[in-house]
C-alpha atoms as a PDB file:
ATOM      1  CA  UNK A   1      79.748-206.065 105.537  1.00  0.00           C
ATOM      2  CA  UNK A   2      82.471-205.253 108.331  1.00  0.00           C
ATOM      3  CA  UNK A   3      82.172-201.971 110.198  1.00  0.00           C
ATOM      4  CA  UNK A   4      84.274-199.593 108.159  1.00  0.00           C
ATOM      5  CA  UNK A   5      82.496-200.646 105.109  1.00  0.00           C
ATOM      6  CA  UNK A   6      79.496-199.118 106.999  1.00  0.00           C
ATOM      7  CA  UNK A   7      80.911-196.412 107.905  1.00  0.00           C
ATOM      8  CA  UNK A   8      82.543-195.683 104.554  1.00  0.00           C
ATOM      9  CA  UNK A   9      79.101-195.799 102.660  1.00  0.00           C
ATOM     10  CA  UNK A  10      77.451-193.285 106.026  1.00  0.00           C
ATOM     11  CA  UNK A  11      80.181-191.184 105.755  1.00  0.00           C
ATOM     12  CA  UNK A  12      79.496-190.462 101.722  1.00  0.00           C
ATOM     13  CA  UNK A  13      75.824-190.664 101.970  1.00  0.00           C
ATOM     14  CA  UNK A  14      76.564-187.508 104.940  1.00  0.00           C
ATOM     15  CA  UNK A  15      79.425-185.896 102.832  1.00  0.00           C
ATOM     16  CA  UNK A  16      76.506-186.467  99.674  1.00  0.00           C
ATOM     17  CA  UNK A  17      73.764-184.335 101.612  1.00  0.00           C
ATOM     18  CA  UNK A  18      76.459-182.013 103.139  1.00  0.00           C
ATOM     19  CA  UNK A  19      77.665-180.650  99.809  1.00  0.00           C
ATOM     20  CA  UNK A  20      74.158-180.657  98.598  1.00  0.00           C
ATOM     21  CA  UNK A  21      72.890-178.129 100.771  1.00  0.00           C
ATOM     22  CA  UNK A  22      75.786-176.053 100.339  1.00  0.00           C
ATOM     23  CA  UNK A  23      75.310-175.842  96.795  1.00  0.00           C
ATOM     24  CA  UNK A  24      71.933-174.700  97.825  1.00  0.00           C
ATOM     25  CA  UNK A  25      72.341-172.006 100.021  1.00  0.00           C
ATOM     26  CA  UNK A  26      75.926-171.260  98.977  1.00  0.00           C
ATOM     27  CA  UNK A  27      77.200-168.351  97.484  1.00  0.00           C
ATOM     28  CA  UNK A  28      77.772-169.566  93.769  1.00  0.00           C
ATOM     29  CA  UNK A  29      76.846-166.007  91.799  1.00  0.00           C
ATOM     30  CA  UNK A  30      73.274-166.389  89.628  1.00  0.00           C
ATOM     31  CA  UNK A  31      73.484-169.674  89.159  1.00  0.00           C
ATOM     32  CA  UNK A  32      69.737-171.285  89.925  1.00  0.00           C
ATOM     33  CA  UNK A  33      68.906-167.947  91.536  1.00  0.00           C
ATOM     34  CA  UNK A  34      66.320-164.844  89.792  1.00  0.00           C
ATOM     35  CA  UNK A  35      68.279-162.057  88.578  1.00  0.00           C
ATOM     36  CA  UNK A  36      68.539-158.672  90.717  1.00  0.00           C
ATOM     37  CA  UNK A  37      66.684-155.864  89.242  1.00  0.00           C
ATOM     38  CA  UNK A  38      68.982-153.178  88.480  1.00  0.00           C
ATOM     39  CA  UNK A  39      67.703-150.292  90.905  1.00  0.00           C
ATOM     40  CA  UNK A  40      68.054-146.545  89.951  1.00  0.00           C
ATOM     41  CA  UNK A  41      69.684-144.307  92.061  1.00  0.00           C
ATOM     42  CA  UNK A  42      68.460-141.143  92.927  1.00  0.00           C
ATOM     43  CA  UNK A  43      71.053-138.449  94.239  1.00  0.00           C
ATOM     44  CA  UNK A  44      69.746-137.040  97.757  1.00  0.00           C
ATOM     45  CA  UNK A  45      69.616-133.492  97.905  1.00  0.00           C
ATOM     46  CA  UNK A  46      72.068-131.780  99.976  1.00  0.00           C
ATOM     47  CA  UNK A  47      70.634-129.952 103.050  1.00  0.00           C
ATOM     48  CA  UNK A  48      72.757-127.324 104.892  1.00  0.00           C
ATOM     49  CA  UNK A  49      72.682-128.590 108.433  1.00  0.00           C
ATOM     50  CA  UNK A  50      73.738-126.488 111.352  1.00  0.00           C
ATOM     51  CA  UNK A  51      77.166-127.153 112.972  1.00  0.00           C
ATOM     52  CA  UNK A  52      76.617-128.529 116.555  1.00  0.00           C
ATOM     53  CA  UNK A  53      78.413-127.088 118.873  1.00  0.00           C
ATOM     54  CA  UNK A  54      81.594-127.535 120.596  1.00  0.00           C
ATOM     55  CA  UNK A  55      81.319-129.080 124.040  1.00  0.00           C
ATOM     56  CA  UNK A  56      82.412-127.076 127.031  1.00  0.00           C
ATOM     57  CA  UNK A  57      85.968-127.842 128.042  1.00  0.00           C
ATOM     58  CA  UNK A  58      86.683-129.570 131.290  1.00  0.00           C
ATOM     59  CA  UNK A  59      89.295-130.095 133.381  1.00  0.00           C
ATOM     60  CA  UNK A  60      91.201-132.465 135.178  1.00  0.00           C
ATOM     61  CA  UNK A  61      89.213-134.332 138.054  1.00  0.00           C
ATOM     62  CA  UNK A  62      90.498-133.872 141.099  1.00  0.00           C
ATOM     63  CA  UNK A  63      89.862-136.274 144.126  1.00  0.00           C
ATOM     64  CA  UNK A  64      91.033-136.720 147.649  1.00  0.00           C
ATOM     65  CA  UNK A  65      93.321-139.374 148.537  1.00  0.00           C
ATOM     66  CA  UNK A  66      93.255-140.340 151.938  1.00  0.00           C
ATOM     67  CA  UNK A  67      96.946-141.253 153.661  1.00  0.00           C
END
């Protein structure tokens, strides 16, 4: 076996356990993975909350140059 033989047959034995693990952790729908439980949603009451309010103005800052 010459080198690029070997590095042929490393390079699909790495490209092999690459794809493998993303098939496992990939995103591929349900497939292999338990079902979601469908959850109810309740609607949250609505709460009058007071209106914060307004920050003082402010005005332009003024500094001393020097010459």
């Amino acid at each position: 076996m010459n080198s690029q033989s070997v590095a042929g047959l490393l390079g699909a034995i790495v490209a092999s356990i690459v794809l493998v693990v993303a098939v496992a952790y990939g995103p591929i729908g349900q497939f292999g993975k338990p079902a979601k439980p469908a959850s109810i949603q309740q609607p949250a009451p609505v709460q009058a909350q007071p209106v914060p309010a307004a920050p003082a103005p402010r005005g332009p800052v003024i500094r001393e140059v020097p010459n």
